[in-house]
Protein backbone atom coordinates (compact mmCIF):
# COMPACT_ATOMS: atom_id res chain seq x y z
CA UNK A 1 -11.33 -10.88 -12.53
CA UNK A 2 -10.92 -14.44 -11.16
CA UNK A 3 -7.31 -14.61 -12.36
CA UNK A 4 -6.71 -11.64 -10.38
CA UNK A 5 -8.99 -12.87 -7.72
CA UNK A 6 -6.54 -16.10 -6.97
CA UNK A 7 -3.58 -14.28 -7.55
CA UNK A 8 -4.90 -11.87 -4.35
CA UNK A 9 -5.83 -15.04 -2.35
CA UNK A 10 -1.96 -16.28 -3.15
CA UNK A 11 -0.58 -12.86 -1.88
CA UNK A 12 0.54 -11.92 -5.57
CA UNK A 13 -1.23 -8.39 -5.57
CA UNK A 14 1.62 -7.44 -8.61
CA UNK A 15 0.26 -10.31 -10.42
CA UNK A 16 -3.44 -9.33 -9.45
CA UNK A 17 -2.41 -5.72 -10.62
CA UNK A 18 -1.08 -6.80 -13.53
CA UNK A 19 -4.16 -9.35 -14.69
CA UNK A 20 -6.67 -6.86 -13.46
CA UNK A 21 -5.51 -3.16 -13.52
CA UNK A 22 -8.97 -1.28 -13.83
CA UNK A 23 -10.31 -3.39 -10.63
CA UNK A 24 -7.49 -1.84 -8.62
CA UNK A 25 -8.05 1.80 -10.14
CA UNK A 26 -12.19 1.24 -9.88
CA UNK A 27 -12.27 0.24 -6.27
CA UNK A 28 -11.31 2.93 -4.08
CA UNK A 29 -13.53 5.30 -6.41
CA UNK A 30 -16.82 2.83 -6.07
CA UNK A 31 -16.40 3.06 -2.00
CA UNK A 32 -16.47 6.72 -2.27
CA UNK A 33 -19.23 6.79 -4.56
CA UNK A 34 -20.96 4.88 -1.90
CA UNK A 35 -19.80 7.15 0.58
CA UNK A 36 -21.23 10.14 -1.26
CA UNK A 37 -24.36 8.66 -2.02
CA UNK A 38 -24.93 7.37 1.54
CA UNK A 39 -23.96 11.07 2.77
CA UNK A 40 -26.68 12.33 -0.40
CA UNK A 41 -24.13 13.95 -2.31
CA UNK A 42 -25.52 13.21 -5.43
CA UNK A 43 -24.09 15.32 -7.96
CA UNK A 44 -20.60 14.57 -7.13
CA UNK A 45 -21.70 10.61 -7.26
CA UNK A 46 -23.14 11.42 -10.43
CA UNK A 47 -20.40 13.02 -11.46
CA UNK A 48 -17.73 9.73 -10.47
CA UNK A 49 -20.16 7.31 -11.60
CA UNK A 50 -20.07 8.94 -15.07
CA UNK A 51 -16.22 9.16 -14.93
CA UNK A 52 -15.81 5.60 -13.76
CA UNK A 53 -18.06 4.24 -16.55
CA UNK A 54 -15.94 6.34 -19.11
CA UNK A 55 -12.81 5.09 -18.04
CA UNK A 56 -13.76 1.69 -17.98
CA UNK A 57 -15.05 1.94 -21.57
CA UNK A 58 -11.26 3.74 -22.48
CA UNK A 59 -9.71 1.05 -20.85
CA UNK A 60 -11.34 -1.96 -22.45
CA UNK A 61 -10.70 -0.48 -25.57
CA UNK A 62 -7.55 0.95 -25.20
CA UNK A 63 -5.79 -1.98 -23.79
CA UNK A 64 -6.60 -3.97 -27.30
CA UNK A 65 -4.73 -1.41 -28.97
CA UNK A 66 -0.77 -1.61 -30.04
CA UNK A 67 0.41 1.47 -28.25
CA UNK A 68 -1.74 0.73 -24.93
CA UNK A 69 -0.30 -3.42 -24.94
CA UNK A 70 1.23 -2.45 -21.94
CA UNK A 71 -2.47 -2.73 -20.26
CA UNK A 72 -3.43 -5.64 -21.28
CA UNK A 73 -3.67 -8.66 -18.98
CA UNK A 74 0.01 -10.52 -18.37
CA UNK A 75 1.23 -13.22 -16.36
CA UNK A 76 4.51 -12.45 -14.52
């Protein structure tokens, strides 16, 4: 995260993208998990919070495989 963290602060958001991919994909789905929790929604943010933690968990492993190299962190 701190790669892509300096690579943001140096206007590189490829090269954050590309050193951080999940962060990028997580975000926008953690504000509107707050958003839906605020509003007391709470099976949909149940329901995101459980897909969110299953596609981190795919990701992390999948991105130490051979055919998912492609998501593995990469300087440009």
């Amino acid at each position: 995260m701190t790669r892509a963290a300096l690579a943001l602060l140096d206007g590189d958001v490829y090269q954050a993208f590309r050193w951080n991919m999940l962060a990028f994909i997580i975000a926008p789905l953690l504000a509107t998990y707050f958003v839906l929790e605020k509003k007391k929604m709470l099976k949909p943010s149940k329901v995101l919070m459980t897909s969110m933690l299953v596609m981190a968990v795919l990701f992390f492993i999948l991105r130490n495989t051979k055919t998912f190299g492609w998501m593995a962190p990469t300087a440009i």
